[in-house]
PDB file of N, CA and C in Angstrom:
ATOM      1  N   UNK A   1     -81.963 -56.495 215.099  1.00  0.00           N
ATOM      2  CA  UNK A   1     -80.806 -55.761 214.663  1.00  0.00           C
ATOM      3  C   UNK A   1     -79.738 -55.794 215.743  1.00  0.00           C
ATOM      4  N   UNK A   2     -78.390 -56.176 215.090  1.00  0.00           N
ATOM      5  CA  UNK A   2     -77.178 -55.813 215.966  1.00  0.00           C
ATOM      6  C   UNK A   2     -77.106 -54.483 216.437  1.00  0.00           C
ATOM      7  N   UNK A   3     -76.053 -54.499 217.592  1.00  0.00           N
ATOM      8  CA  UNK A   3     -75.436 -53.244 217.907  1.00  0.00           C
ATOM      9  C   UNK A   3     -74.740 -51.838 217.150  1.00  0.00           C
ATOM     10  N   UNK A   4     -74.404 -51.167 216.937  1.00  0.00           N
ATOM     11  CA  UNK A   4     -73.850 -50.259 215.925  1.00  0.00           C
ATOM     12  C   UNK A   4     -72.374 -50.166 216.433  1.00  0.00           C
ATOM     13  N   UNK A   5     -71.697 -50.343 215.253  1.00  0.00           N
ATOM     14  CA  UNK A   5     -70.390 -50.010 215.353  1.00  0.00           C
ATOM     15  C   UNK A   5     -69.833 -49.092 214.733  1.00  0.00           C
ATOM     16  N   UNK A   6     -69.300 -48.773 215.587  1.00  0.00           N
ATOM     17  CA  UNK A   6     -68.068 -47.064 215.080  1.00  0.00           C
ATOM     18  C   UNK A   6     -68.235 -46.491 213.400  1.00  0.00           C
ATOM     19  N   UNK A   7     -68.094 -47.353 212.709  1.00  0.00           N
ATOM     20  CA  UNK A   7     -68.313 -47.418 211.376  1.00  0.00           C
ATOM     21  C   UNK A   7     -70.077 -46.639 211.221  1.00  0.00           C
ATOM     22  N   UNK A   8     -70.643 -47.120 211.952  1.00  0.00           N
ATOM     23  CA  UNK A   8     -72.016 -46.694 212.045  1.00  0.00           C
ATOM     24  C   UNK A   8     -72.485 -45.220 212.955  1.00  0.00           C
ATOM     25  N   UNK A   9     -71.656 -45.106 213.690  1.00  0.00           N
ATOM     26  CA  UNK A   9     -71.348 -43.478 214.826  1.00  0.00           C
ATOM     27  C   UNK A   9     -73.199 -42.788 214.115  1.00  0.00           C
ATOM     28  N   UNK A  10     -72.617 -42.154 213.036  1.00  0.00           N
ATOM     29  CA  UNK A  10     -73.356 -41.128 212.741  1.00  0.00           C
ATOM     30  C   UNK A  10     -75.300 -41.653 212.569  1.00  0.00           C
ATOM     31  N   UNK A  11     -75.245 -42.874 212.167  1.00  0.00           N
ATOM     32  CA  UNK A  11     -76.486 -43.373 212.251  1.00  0.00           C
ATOM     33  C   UNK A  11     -77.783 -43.596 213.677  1.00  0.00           C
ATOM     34  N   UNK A  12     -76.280 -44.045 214.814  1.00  0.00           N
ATOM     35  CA  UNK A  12     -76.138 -44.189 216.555  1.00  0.00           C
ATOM     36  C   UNK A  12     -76.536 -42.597 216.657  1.00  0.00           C
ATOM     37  N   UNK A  13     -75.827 -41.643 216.364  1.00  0.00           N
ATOM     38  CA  UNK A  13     -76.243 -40.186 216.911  1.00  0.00           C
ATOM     39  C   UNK A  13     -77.431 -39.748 216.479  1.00  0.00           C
ATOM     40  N   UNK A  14     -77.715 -40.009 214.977  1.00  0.00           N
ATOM     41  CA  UNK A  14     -78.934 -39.880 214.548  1.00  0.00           C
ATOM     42  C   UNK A  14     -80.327 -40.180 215.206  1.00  0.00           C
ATOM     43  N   UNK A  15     -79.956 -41.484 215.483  1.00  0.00           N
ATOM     44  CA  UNK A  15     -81.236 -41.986 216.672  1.00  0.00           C
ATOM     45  C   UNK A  15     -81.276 -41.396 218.254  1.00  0.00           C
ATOM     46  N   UNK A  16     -80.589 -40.906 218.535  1.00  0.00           N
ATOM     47  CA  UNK A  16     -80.231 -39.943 219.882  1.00  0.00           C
ATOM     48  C   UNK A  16     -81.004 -39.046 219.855  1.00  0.00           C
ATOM     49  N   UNK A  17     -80.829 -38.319 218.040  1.00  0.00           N
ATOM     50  CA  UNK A  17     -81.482 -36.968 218.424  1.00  0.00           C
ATOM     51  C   UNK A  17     -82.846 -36.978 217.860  1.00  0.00           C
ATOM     52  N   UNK A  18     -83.402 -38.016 217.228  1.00  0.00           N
ATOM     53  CA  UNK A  18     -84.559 -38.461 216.866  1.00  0.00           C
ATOM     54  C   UNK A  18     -85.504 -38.695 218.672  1.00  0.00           C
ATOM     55  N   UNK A  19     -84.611 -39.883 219.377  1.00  0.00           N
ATOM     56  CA  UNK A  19     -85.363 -39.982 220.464  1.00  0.00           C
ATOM     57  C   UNK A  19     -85.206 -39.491 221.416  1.00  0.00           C
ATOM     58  N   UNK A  20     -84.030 -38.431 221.677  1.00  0.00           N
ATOM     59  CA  UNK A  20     -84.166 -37.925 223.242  1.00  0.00           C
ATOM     60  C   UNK A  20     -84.491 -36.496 222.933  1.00  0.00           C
ATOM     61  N   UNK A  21     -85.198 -36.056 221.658  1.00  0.00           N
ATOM     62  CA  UNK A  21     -85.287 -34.613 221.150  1.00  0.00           C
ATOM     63  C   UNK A  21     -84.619 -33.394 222.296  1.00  0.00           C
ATOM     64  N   UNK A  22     -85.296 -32.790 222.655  1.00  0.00           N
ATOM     65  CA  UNK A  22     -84.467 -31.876 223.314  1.00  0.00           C
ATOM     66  C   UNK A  22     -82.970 -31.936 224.393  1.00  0.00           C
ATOM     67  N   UNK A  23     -83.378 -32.740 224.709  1.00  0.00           N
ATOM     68  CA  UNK A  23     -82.620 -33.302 225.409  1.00  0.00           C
ATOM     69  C   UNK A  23     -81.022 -33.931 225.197  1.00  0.00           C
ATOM     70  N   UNK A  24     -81.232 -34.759 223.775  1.00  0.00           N
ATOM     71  CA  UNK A  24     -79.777 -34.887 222.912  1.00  0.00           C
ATOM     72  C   UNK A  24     -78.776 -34.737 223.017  1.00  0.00           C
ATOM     73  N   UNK A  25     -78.650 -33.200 222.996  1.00  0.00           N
ATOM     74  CA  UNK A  25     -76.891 -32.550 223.079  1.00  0.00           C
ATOM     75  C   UNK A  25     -76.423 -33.100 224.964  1.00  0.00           C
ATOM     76  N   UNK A  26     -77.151 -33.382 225.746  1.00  0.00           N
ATOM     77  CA  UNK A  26     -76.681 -34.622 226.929  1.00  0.00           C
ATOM     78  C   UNK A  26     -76.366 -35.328 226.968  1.00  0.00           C
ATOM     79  N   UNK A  27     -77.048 -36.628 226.023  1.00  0.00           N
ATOM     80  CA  UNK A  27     -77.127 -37.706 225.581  1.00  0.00           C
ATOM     81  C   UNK A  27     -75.225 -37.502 224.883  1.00  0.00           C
ATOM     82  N   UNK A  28     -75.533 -37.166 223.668  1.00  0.00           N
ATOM     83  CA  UNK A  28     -74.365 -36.659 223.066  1.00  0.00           C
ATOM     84  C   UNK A  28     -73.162 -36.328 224.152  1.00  0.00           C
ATOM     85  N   UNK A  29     -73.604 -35.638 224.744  1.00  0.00           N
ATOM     86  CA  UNK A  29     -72.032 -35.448 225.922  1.00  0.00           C
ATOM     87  C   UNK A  29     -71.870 -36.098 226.937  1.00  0.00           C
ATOM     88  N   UNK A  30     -72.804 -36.664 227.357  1.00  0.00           N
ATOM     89  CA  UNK A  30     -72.554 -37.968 228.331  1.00  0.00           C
ATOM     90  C   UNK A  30     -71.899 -38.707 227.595  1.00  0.00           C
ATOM     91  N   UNK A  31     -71.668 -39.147 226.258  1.00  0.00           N
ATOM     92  CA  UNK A  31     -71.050 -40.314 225.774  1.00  0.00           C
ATOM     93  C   UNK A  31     -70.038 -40.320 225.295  1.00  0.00           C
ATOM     94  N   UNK A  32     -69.522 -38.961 224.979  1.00  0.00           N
ATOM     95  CA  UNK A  32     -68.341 -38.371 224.976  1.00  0.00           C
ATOM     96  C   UNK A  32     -67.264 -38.686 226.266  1.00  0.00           C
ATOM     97  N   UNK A  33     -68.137 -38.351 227.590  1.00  0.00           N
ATOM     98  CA  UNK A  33     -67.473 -38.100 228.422  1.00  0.00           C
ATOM     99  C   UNK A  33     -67.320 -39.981 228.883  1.00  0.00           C
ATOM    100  N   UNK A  34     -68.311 -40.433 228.718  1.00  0.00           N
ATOM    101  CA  UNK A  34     -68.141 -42.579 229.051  1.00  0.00           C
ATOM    102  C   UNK A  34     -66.710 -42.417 228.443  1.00  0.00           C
ATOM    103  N   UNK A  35     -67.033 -42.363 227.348  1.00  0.00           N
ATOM    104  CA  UNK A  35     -65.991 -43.067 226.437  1.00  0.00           C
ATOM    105  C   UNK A  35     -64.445 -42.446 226.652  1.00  0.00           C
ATOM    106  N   UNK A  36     -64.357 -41.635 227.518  1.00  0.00           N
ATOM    107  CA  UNK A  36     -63.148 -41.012 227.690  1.00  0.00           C
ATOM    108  C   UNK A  36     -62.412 -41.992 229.007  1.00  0.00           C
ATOM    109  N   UNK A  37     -63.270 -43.021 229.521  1.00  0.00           N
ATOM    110  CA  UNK A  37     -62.871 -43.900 230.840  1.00  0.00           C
ATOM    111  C   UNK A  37     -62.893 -44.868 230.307  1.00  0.00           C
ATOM    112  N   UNK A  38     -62.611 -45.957 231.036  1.00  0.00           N
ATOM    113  CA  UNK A  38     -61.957 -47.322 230.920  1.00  0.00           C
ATOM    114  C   UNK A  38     -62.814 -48.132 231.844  1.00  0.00           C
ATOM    115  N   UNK A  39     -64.342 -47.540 232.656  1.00  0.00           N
ATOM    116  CA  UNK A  39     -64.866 -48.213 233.670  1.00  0.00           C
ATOM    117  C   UNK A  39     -66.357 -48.222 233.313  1.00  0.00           C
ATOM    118  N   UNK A  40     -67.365 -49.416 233.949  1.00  0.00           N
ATOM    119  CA  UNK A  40     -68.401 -48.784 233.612  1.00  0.00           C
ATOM    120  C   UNK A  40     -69.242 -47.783 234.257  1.00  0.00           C
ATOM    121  N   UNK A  41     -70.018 -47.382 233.484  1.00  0.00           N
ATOM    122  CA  UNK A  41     -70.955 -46.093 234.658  1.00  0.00           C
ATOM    123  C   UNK A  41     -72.392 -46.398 233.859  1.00  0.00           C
ATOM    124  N   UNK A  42     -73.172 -45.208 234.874  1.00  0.00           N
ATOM    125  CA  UNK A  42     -74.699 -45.533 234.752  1.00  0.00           C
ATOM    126  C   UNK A  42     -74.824 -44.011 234.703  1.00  0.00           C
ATOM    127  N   UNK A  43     -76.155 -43.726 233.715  1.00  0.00           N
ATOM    128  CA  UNK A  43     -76.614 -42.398 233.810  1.00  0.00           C
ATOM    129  C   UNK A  43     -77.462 -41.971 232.658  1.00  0.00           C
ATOM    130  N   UNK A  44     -77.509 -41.011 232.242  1.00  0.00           N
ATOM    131  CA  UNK A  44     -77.908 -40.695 230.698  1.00  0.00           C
ATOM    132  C   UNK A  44     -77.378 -41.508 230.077  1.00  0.00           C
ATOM    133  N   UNK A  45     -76.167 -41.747 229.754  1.00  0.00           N
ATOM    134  CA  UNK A  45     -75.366 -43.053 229.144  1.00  0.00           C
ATOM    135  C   UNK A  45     -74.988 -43.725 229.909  1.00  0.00           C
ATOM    136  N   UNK A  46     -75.330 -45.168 229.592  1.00  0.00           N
ATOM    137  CA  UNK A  46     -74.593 -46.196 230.102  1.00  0.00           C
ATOM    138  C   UNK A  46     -73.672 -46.723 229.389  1.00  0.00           C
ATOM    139  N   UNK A  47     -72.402 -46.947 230.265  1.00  0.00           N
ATOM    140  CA  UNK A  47     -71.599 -48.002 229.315  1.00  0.00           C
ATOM    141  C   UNK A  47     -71.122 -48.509 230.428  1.00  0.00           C
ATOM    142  N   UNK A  48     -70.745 -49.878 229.642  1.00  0.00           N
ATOM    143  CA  UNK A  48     -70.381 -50.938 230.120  1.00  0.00           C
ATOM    144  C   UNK A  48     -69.177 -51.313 229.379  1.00  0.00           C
ATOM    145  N   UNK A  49     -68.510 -52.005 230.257  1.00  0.00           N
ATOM    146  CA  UNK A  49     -67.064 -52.518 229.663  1.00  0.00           C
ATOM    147  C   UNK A  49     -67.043 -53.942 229.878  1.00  0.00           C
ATOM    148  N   UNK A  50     -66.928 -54.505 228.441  1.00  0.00           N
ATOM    149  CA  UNK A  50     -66.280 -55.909 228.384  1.00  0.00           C
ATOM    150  C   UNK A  50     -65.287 -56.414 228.790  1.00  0.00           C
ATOM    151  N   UNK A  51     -64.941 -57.789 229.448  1.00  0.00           N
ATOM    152  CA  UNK A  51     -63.552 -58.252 229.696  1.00  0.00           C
ATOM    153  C   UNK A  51     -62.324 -57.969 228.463  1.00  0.00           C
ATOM    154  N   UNK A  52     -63.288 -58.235 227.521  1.00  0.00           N
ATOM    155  CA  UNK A  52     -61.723 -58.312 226.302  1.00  0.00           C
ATOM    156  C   UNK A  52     -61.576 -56.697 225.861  1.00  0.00           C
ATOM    157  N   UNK A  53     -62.120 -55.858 226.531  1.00  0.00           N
ATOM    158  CA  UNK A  53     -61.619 -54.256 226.663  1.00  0.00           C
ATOM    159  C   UNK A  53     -63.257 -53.399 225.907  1.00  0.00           C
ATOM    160  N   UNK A  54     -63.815 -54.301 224.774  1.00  0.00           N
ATOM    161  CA  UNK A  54     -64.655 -53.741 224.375  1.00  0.00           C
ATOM    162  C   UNK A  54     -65.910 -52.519 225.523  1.00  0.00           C
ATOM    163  N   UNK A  55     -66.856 -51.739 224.665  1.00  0.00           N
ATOM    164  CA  UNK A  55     -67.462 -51.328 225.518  1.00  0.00           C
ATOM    165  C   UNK A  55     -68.782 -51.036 225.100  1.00  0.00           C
ATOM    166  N   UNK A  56     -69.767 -51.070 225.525  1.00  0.00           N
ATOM    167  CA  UNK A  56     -71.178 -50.334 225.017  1.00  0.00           C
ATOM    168  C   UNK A  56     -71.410 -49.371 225.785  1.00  0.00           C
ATOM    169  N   UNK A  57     -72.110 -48.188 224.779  1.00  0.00           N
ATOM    170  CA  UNK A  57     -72.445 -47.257 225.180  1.00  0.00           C
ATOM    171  C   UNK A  57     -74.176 -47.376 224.617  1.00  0.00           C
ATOM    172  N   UNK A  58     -74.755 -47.132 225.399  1.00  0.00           N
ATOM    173  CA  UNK A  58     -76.436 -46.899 225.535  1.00  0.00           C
ATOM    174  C   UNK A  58     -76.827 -45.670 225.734  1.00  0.00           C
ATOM    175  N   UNK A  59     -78.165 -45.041 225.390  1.00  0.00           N
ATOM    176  CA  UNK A  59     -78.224 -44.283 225.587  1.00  0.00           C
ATOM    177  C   UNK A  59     -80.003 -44.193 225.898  1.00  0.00           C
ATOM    178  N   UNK A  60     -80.004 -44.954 226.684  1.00  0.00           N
ATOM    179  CA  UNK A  60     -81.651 -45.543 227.208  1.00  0.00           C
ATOM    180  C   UNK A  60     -81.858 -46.745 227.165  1.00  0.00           C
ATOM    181  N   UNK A  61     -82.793 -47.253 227.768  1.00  0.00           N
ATOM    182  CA  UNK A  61     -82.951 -49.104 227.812  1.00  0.00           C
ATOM    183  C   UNK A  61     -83.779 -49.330 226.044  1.00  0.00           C
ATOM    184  N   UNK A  62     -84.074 -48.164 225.425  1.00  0.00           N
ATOM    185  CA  UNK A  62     -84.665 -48.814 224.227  1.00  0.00           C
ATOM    186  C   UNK A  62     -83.375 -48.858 223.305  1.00  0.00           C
ATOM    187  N   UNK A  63     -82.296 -48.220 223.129  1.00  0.00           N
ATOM    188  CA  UNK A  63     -81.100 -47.800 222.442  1.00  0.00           C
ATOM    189  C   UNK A  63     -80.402 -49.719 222.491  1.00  0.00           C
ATOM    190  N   UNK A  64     -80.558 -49.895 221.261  1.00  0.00           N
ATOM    191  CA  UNK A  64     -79.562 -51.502 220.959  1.00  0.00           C
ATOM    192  C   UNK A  64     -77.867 -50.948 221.224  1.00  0.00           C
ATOM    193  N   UNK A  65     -77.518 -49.721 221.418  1.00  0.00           N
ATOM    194  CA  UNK A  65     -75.842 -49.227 221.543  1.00  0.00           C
ATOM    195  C   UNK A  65     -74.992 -49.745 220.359  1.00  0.00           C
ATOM    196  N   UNK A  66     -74.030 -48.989 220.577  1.00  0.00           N
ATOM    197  CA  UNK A  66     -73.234 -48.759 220.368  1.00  0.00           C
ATOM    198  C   UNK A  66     -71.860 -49.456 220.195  1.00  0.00           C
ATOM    199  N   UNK A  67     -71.218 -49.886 220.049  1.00  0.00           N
ATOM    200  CA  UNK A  67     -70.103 -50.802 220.520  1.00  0.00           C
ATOM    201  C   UNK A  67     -68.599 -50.215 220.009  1.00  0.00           C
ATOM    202  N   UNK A  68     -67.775 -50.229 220.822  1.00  0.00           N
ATOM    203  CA  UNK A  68     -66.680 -49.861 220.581  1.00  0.00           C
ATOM    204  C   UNK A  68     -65.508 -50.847 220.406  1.00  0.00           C
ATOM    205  N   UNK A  69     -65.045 -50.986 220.265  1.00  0.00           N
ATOM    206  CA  UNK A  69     -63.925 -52.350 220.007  1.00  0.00           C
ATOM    207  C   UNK A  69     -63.230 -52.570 221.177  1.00  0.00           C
ATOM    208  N   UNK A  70     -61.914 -51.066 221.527  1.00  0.00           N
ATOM    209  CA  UNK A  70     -60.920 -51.162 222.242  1.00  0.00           C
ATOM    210  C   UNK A  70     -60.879 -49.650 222.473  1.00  0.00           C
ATOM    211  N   UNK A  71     -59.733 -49.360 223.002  1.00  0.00           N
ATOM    212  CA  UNK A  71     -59.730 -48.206 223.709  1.00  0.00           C
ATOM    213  C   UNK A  71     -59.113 -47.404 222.242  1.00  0.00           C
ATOM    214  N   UNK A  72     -58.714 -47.814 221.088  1.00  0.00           N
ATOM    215  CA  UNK A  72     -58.538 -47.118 220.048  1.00  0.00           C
ATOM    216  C   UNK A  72     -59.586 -46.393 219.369  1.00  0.00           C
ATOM    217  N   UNK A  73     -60.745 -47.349 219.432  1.00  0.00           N
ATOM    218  CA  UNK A  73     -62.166 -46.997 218.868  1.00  0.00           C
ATOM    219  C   UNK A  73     -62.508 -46.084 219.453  1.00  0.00           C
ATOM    220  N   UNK A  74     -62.576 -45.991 220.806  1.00  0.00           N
ATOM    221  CA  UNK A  74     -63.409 -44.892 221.983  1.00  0.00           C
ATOM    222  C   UNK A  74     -62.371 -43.700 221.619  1.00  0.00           C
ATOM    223  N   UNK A  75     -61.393 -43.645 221.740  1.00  0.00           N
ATOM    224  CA  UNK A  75     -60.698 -42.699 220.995  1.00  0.00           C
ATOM    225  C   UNK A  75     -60.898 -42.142 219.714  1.00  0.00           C
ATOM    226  N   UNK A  76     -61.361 -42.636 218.966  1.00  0.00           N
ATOM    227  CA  UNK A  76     -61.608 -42.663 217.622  1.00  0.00           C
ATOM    228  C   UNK A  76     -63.146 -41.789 217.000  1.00  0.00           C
ATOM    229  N   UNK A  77     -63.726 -42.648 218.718  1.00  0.00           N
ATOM    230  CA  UNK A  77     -65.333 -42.199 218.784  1.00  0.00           C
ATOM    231  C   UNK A  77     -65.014 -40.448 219.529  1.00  0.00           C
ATOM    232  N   UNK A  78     -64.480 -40.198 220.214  1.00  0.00           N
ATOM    233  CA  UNK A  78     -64.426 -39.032 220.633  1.00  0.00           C
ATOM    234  C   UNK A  78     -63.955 -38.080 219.697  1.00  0.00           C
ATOM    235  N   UNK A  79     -62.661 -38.645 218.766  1.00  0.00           N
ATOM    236  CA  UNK A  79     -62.445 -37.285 218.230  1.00  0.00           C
ATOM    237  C   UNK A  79     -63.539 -36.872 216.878  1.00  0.00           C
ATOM    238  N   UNK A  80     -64.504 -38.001 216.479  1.00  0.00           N
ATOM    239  CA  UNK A  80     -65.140 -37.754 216.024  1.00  0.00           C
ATOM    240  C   UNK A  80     -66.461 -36.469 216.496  1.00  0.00           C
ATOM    241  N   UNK A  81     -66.676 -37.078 217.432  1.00  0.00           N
ATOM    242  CA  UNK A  81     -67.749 -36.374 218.683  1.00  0.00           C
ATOM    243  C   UNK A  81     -66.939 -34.547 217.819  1.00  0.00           C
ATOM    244  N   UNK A  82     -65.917 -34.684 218.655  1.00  0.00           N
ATOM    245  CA  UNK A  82     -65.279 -33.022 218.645  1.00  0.00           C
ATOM    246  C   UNK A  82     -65.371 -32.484 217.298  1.00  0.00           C
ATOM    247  N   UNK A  83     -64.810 -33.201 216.211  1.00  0.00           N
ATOM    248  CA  UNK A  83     -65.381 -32.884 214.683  1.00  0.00           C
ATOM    249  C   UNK A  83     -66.443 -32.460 214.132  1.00  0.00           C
ATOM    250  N   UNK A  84     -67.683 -33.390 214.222  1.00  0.00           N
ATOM    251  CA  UNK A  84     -68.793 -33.287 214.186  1.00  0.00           C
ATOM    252  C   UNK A  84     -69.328 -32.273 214.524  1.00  0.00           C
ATOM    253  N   UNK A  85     -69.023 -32.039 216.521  1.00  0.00           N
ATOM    254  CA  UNK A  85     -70.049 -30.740 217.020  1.00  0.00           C
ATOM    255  C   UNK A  85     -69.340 -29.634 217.153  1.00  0.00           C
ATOM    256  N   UNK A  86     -67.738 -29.978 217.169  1.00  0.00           N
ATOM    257  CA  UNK A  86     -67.065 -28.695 217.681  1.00  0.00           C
ATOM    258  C   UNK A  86     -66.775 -27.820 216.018  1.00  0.00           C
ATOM    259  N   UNK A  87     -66.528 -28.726 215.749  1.00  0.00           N
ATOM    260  CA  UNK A  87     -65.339 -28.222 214.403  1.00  0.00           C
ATOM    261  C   UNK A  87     -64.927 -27.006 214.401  1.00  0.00           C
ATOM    262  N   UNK A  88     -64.908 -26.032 213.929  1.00  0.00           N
ATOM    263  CA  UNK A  88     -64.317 -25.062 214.367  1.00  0.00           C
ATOM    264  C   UNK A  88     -65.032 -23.618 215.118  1.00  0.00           C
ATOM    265  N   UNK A  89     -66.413 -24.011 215.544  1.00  0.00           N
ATOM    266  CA  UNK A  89     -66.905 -23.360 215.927  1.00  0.00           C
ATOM    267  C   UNK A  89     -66.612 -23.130 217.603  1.00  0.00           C
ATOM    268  N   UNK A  90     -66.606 -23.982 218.316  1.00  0.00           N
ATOM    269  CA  UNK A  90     -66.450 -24.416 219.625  1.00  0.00           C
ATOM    270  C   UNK A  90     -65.169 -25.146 219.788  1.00  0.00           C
ATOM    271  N   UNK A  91     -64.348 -24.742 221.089  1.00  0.00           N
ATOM    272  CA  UNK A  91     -62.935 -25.194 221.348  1.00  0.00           C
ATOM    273  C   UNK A  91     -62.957 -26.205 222.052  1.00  0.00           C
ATOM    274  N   UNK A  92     -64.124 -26.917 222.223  1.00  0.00           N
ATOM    275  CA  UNK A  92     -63.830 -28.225 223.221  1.00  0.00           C
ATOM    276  C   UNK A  92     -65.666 -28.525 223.288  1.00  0.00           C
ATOM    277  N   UNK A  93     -65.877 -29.819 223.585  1.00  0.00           N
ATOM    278  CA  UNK A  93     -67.379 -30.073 223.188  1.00  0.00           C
ATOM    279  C   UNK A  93     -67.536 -30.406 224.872  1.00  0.00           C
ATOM    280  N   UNK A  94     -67.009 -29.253 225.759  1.00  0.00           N
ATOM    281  CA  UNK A  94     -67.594 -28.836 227.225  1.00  0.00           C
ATOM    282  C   UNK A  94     -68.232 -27.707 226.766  1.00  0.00           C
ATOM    283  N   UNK A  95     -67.784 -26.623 225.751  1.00  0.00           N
ATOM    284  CA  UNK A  95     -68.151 -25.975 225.260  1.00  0.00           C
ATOM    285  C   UNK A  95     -69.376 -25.987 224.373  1.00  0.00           C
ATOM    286  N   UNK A  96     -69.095 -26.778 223.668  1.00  0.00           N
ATOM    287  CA  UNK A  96     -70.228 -27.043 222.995  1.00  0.00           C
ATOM    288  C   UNK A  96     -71.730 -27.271 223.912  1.00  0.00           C
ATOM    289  N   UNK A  97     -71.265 -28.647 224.728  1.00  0.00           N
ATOM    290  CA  UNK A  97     -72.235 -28.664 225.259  1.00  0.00           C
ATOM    291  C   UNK A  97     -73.128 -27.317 226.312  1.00  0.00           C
ATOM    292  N   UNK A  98     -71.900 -26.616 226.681  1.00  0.00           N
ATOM    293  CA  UNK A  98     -72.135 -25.355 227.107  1.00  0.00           C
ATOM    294  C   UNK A  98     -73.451 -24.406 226.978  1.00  0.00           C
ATOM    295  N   UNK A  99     -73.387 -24.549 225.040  1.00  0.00           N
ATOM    296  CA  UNK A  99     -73.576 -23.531 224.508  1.00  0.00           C
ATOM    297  C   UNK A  99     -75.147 -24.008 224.426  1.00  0.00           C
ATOM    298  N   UNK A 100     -75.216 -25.437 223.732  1.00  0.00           N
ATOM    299  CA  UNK A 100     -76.556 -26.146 223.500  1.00  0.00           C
ATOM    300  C   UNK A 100     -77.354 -26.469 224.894  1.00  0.00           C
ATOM    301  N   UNK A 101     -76.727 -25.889 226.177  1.00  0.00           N
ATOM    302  CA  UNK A 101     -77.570 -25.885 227.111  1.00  0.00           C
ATOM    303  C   UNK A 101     -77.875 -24.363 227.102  1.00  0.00           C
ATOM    304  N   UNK A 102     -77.251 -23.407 227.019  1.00  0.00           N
ATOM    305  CA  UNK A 102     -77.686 -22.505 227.147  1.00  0.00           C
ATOM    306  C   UNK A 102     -79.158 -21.972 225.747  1.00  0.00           C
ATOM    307  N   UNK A 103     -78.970 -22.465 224.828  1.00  0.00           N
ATOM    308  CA  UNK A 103     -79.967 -22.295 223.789  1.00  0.00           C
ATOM    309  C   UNK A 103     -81.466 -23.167 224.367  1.00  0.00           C
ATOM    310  N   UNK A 104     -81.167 -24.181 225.045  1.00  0.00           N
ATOM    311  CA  UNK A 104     -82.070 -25.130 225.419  1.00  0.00           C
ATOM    312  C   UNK A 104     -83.099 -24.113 226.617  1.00  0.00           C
ATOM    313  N   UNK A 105     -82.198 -22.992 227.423  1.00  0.00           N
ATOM    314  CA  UNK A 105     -83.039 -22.971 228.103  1.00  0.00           C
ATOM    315  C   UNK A 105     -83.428 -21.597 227.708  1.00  0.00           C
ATOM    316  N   UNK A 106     -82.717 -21.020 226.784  1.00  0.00           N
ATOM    317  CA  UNK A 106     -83.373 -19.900 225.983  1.00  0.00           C
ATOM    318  C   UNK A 106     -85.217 -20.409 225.771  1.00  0.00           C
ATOM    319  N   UNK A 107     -84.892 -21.013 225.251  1.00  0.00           N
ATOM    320  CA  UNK A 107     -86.091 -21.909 224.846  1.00  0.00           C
ATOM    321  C   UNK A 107     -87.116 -22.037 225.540  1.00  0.00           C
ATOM    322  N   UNK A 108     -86.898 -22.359 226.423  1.00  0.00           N
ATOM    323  CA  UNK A 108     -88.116 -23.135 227.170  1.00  0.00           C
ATOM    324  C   UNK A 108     -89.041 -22.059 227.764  1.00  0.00           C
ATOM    325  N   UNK A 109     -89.032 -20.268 228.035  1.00  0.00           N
ATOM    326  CA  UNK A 109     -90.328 -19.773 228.544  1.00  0.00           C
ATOM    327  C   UNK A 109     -91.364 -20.312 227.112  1.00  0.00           C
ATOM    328  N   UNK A 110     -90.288 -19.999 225.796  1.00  0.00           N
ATOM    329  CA  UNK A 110     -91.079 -20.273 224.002  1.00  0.00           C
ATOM    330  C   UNK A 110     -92.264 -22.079 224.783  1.00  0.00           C
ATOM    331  N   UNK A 111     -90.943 -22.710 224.701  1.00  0.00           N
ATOM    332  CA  UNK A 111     -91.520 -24.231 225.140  1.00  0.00           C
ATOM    333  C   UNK A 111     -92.733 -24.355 225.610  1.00  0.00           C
ATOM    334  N   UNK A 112     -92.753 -24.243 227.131  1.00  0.00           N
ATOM    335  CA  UNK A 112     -93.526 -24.176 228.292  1.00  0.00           C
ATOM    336  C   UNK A 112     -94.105 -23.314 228.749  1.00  0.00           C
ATOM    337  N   UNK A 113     -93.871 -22.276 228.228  1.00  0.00           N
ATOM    338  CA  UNK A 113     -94.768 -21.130 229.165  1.00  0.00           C
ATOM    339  C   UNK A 113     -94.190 -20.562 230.023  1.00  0.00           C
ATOM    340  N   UNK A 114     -94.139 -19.240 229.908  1.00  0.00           N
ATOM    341  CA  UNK A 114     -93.113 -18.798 231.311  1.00  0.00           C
ATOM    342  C   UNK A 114     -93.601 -17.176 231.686  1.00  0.00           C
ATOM    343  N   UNK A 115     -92.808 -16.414 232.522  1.00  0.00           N
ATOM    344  CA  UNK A 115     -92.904 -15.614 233.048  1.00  0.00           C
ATOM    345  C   UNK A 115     -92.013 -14.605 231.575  1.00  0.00           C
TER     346      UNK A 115
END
């Protein structure tokens, strides 16, 4: 299978939160935040930038990515991002992500065991 393109976003996120389960809403905002640059980086997401402007975004060495066209697409891909998670619940998906860390660690004495 090819890469996923923009057209495909929601299928790409789907598999994010299938494979990085808890973890996700990172995944998810790391790629938000790639796609807001023009360079490549390494991390939870990787992306990489093509000579002819294109870019992939990964989101683990098993993830086939993502592909963005041009800097219209990555634009395109973000305001989706904000739609999707913010919509009108959350004013910015720093926020968002904010919020889904704070639930995450609600979580975890439930998770793991805790004090």
């Amino acid at each position: 299978m090819g890469r996923w393109t923009l057209d495909e976003v929601d299928q790409w996120l789907s598999w994010i939160h299938r494979h990085h389960n808890e973890f996700d809403y990172r995944y998810v905002y790391f790629a938000y935040l790639a796609a807001g640059v023009s360079v490549s980086r390494q991390g939870e997401i990787t992306m990489t930038v093509n000579p002819d402007g294109s870019c992939l975004l990964q989101a683990g060495a098993d993830d086939r990515g993502l592909l963005l066209a041009d800097g219209q697409e990555r634009e395109r891909f973000t305001e989706h991002l904000r739609r999707r998670y913010c919509g009108d619940r959350y004013p910015s998906m720093q926020a968002w992500e904010a919020a889904q860390h704070e639930d995450f660690l609600d979580e975890v004495p439930w998770r793991f065991g805790g004090r």
